[in-house]
N, C-alpha and C. Protein backbone atom coordinates (compact mmCIF):
# COMPACT_ATOMS: atom_id res chain seq x y z
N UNK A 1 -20.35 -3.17 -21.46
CA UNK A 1 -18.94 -3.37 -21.75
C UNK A 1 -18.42 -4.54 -20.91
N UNK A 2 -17.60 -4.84 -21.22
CA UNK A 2 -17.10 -6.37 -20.79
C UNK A 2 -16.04 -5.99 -19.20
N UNK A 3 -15.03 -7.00 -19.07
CA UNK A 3 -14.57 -6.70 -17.79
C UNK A 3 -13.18 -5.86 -18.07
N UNK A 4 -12.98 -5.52 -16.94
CA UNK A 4 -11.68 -4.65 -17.47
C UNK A 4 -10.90 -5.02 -16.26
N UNK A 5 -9.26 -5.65 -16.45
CA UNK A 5 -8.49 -6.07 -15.37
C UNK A 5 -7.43 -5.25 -15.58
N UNK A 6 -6.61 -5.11 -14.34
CA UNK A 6 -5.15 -4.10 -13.82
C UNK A 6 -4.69 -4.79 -13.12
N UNK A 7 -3.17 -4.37 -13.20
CA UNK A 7 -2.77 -4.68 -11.36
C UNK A 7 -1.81 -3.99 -11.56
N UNK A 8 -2.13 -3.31 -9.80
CA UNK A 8 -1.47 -2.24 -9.13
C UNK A 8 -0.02 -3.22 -8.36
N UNK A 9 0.76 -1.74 -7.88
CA UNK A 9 1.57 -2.24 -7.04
C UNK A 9 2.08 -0.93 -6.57
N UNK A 10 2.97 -1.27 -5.07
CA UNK A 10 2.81 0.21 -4.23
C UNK A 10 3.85 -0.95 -2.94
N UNK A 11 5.21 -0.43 -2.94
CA UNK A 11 5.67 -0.66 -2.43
C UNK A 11 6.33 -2.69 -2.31
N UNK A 12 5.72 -3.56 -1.64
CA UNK A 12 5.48 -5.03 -1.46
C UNK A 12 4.59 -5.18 -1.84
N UNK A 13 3.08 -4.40 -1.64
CA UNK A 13 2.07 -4.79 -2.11
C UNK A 13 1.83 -4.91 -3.17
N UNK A 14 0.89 -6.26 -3.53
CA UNK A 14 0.10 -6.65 -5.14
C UNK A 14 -1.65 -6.14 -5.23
N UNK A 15 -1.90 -5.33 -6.12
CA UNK A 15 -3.08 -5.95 -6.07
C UNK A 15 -3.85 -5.51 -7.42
N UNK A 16 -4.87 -6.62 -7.62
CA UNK A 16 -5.76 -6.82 -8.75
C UNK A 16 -7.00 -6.59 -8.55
N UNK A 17 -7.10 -5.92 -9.85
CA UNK A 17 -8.50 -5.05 -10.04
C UNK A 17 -8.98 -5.72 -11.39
N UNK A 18 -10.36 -5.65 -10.87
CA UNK A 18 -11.50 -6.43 -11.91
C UNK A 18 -13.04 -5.05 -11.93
N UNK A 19 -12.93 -4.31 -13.10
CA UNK A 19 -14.29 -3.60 -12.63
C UNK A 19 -14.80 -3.35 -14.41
N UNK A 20 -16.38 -3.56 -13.58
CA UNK A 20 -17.19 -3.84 -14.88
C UNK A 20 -18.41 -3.25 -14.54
N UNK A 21 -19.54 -2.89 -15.47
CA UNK A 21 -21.02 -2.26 -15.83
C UNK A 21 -21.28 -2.57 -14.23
N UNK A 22 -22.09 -1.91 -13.44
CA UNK A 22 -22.86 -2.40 -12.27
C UNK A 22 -23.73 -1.42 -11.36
N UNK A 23 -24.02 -1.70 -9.85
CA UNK A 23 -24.36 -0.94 -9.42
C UNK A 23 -23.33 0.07 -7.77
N UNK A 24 -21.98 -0.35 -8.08
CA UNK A 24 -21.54 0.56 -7.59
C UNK A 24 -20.81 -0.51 -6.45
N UNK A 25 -20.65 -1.54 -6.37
CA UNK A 25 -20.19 -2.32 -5.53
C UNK A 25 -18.98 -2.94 -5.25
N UNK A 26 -18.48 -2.61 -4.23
CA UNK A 26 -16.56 -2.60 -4.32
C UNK A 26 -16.58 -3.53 -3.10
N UNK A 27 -15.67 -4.39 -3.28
CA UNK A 27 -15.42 -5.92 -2.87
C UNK A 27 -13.61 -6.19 -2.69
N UNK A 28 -13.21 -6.18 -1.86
CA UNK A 28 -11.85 -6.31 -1.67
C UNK A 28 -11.34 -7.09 -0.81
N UNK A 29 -10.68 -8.59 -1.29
CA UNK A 29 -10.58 -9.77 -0.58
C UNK A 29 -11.74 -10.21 0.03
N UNK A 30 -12.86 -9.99 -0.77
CA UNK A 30 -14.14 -10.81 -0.35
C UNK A 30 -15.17 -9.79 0.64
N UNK A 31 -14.06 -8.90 1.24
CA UNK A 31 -15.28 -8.58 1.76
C UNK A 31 -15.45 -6.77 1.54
N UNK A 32 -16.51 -6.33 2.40
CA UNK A 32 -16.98 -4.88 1.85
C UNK A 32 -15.55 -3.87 2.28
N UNK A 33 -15.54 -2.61 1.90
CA UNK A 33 -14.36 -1.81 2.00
C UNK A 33 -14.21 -1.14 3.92
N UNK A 34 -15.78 -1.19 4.78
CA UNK A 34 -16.26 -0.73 5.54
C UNK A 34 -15.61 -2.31 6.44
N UNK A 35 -15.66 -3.43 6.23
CA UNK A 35 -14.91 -4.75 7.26
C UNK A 35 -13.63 -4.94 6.43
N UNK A 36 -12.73 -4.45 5.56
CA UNK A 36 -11.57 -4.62 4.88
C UNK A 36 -10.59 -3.76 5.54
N UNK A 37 -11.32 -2.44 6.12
CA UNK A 37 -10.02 -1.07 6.18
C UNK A 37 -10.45 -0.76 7.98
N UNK A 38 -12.05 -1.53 8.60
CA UNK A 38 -12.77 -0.87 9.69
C UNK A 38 -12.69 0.47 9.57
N UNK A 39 -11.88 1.28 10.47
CA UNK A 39 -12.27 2.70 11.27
C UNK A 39 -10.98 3.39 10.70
N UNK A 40 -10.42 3.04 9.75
CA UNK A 40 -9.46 3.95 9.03
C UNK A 40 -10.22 4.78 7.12
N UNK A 41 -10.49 5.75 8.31
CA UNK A 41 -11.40 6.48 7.01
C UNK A 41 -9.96 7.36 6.58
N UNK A 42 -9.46 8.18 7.04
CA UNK A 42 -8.59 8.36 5.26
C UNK A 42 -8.29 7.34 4.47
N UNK A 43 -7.59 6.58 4.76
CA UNK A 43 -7.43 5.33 3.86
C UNK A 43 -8.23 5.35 2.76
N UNK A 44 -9.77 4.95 3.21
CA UNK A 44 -10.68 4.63 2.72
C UNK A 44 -11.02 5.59 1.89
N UNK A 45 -10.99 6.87 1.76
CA UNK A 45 -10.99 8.04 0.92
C UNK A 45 -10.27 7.85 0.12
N UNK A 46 -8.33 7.32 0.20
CA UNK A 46 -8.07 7.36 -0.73
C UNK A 46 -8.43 5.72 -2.00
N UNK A 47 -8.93 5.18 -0.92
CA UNK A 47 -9.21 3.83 -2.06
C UNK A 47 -10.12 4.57 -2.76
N UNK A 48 -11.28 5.32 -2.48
CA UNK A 48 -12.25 5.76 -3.33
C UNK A 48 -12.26 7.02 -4.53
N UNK A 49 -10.79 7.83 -4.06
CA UNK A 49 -10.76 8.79 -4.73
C UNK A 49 -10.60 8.97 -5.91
N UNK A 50 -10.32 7.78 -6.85
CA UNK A 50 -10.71 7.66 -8.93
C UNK A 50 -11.63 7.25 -8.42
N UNK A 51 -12.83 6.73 -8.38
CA UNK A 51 -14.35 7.13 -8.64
C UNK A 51 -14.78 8.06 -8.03
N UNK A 52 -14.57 8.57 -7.28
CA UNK A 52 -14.96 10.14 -7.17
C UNK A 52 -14.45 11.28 -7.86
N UNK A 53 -13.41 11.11 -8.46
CA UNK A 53 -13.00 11.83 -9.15
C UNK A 53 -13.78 11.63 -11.04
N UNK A 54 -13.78 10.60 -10.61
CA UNK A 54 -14.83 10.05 -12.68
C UNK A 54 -16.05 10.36 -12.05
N UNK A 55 -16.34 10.19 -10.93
CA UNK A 55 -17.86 10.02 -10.98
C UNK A 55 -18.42 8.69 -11.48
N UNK A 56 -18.18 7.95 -10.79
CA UNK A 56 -18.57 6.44 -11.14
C UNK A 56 -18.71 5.64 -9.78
N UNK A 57 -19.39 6.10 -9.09
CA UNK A 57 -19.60 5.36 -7.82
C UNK A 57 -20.52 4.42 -7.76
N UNK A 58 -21.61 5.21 -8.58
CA UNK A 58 -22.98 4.18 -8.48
C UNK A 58 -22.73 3.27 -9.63
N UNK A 59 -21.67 3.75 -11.01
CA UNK A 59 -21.95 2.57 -11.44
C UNK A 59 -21.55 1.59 -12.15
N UNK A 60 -20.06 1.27 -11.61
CA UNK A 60 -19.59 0.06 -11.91
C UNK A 60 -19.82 -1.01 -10.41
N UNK A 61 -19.08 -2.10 -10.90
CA UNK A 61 -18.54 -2.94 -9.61
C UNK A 61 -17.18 -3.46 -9.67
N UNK A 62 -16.42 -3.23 -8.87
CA UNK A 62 -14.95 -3.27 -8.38
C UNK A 62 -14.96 -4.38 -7.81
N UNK A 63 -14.16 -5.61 -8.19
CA UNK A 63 -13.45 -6.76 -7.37
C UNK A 63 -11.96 -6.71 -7.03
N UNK A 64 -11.05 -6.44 -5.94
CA UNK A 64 -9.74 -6.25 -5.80
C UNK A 64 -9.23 -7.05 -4.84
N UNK A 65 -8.44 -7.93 -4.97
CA UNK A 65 -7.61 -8.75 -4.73
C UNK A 65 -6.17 -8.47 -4.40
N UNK A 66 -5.95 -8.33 -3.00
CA UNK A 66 -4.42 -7.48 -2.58
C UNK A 66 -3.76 -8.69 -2.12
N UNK A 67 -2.28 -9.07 -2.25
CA UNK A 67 -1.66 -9.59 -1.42
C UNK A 67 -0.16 -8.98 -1.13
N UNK A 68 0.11 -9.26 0.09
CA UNK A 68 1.65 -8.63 0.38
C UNK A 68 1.37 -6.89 1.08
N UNK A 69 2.48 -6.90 1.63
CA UNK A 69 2.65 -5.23 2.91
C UNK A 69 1.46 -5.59 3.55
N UNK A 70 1.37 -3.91 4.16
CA UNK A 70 0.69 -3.38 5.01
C UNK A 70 -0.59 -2.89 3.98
N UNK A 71 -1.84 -3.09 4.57
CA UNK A 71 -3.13 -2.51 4.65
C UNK A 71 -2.75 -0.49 3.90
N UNK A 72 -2.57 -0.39 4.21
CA UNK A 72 -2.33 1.03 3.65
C UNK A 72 -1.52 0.58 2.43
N UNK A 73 -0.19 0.09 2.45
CA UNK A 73 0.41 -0.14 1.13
C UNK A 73 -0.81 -0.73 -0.03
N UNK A 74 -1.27 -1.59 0.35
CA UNK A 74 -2.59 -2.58 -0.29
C UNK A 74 -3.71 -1.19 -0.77
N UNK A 75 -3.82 -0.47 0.14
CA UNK A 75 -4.92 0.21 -0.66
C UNK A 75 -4.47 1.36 -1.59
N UNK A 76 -3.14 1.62 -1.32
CA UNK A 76 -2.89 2.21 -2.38
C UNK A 76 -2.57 2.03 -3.80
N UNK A 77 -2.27 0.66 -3.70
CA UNK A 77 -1.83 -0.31 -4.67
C UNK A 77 -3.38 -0.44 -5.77
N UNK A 78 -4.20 -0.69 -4.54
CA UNK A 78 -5.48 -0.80 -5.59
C UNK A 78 -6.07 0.93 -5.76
N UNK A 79 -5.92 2.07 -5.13
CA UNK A 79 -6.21 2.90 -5.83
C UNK A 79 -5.51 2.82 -7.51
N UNK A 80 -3.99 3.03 -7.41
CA UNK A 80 -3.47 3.24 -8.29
C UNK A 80 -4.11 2.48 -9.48
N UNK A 81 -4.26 1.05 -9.40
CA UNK A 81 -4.96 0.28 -9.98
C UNK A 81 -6.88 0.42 -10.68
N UNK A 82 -6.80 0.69 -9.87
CA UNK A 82 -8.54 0.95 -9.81
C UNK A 82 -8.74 2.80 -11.07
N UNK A 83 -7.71 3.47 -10.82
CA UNK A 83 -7.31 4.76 -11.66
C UNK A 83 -7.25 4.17 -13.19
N UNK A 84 -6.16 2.80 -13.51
CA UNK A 84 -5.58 2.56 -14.89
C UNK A 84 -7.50 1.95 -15.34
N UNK A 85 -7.87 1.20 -14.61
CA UNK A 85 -8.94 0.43 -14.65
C UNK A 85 -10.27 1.20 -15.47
N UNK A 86 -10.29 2.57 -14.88
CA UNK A 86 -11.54 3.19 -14.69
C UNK A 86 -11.21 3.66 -16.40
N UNK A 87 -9.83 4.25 -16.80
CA UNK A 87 -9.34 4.89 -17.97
C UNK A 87 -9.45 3.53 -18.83
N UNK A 88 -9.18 2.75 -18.80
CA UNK A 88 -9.06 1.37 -19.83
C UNK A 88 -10.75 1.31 -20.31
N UNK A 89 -11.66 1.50 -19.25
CA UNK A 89 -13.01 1.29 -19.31
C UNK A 89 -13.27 2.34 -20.35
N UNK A 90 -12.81 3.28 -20.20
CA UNK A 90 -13.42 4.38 -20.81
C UNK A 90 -12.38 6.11 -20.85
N UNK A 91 -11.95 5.79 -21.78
CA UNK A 91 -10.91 6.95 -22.08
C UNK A 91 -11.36 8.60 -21.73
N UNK A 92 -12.36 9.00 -21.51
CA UNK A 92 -12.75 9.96 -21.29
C UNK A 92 -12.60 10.39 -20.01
N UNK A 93 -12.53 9.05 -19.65
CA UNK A 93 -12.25 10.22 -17.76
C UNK A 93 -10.74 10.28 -17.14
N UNK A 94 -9.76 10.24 -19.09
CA UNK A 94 -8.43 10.59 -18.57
C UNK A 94 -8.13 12.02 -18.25
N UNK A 95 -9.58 13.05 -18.66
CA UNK A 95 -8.86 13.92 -18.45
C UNK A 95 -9.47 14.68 -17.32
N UNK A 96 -10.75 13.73 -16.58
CA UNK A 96 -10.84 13.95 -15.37
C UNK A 96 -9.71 14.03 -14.07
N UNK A 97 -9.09 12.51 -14.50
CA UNK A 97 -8.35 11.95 -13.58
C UNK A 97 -6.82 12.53 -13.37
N UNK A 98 -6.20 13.04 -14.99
CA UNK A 98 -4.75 13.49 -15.19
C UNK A 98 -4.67 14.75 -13.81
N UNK A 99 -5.59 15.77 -13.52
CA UNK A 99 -4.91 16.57 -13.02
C UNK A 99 -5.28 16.62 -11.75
N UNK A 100 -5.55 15.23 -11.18
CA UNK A 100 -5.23 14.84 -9.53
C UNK A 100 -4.00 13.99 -9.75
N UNK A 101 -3.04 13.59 -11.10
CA UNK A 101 -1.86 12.78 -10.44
C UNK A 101 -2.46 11.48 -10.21
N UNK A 102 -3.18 10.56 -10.77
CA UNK A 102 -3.63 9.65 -9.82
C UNK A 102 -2.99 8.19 -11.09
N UNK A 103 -2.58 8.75 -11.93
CA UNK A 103 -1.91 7.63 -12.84
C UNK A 103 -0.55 7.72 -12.45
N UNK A 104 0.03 8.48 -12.41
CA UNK A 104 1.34 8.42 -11.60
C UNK A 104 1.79 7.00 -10.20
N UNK A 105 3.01 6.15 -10.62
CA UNK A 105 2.93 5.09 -10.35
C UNK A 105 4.37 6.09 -8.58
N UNK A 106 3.61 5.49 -7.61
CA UNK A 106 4.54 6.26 -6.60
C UNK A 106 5.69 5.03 -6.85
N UNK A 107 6.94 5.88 -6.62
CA UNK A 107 8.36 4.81 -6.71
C UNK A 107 9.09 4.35 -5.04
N UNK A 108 8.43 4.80 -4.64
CA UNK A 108 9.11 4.56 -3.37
C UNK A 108 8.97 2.98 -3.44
N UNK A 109 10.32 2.20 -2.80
CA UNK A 109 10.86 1.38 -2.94
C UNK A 109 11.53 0.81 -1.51
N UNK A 110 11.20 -0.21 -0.75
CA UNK A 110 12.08 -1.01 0.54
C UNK A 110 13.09 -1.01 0.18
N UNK A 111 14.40 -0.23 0.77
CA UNK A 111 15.70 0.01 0.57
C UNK A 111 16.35 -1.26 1.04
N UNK A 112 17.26 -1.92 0.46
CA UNK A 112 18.22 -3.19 0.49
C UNK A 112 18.77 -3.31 1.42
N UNK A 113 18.63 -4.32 1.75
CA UNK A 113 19.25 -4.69 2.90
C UNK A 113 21.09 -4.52 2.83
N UNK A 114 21.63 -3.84 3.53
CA UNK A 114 23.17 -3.30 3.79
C UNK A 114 23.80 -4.69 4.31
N UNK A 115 24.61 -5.73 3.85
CA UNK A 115 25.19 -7.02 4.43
C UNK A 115 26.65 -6.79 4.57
N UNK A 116 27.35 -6.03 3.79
CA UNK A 116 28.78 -6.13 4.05
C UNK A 116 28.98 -5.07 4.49
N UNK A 117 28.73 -4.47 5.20
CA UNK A 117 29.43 -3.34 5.93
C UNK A 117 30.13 -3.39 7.40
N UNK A 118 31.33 -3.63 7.11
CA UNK A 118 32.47 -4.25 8.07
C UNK A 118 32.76 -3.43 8.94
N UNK A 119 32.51 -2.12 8.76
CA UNK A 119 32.92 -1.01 9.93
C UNK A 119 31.43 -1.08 11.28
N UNK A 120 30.42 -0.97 10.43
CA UNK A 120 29.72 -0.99 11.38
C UNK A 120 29.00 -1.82 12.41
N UNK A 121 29.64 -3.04 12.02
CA UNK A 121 29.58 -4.43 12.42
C UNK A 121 30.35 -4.41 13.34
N UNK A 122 31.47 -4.24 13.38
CA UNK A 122 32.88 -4.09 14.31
C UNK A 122 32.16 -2.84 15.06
N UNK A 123 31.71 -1.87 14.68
CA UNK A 123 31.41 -1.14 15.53
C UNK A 123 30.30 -1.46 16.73
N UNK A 124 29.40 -2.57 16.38
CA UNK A 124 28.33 -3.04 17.07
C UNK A 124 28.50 -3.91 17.80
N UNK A 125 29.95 -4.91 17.73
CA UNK A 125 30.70 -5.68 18.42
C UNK A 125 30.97 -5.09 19.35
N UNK A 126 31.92 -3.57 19.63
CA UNK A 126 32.72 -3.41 20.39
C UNK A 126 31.38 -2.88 21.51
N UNK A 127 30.66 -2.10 21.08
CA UNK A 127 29.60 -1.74 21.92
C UNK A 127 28.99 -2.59 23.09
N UNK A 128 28.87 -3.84 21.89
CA UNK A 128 28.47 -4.99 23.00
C UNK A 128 29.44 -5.62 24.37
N UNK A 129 30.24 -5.88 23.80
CA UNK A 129 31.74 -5.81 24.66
C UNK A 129 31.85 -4.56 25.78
N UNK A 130 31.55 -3.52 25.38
CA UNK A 130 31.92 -2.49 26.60
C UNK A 130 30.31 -2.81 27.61
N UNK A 131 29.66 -3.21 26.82
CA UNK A 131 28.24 -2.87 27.77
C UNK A 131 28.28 -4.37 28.81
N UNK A 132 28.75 -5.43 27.82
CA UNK A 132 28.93 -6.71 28.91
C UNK A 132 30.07 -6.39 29.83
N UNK A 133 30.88 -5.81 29.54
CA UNK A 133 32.23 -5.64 30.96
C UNK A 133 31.92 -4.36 32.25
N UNK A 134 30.63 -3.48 31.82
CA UNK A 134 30.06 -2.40 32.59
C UNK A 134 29.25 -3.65 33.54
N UNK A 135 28.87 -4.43 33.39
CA UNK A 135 27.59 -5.02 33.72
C UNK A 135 28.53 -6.09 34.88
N UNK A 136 29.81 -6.97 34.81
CA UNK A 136 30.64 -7.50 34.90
C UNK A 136 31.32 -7.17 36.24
N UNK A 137 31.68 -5.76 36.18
CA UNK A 137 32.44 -5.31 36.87
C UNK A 137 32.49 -4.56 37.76
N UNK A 138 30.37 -4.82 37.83
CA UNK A 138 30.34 -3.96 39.34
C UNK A 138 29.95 -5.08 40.40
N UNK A 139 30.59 -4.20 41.41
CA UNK A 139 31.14 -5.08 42.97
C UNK A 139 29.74 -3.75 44.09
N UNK A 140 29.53 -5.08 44.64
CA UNK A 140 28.21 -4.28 45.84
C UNK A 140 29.38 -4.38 47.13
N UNK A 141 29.36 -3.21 48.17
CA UNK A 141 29.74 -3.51 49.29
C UNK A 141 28.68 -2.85 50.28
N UNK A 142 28.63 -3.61 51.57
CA UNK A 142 27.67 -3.66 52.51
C UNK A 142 28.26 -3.19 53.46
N UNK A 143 27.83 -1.90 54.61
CA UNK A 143 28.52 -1.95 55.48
C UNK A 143 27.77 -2.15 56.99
């Protein structure tokens, strides 16, 4: 079968998935998943958990390409990804995969930045003001 492409996303993070016929070999920003994630093995469980769940470890090969967030955001981005990937390949292991949840796109979202809020601004002013006149207004005497 030919190649099959996705792309995930999970928070800031991007990332693209390429997986096709092989012998089981997962490649992420060039390099292996073991110098990509080092010594963070949950992580790494969950990058792996749609092929363990299809049972396809030994035998495709996974190319994934993350950019943007944090290392954890990134690998979840390509789980999620690597899930649509494995089902596009081959429809049968949707109904492996449906009842771990693993097509489910998480929504959590970087909340907006708050710019006009005039009370609490004034409130962060005055703070500063009392803490520079504490600092100001102490006198040492020696006797």
């Amino acid at each position: 079968m030919a190649k099959v492409y996705a792309t995930g996303r999970r928070k800031t993070a991007i990332a693209k998935v390429w997986l096709e016929n092989g012998n089981g070999q997962l490649t992420i920003n060039g390099q292996s998943l073991d110098q990509w994630l080092g010594g963070h093995d949950s992580i790494k469980k969950r990058v792996m958990q749609p092929l363990h769940v299809a049972k396809q470890e030994s035998s495709v090969n996974i190319i994934v390409k993350t950019l943007g967030g944090g290392y954890s955001a990134q690998a979840d981005a390509a789980k999620q990804r690597k899930t649509r990937a494995i089902v596009a390949f081959d429809e049968q292991f949707r109904t492996n995969i449906k009842p771990h949840k693993l097509l489910t796109r998480e929504t959590k979202r970087k909340k907006k930045r708050k710019t006009n809020n005039k009370r609490k601004i004034n409130r962060n002013k005055a703070r500063w003001k009392k803490k520079k006149k504490k600092k100001s207004n102490a006198t040492i005497t020696c006797f």
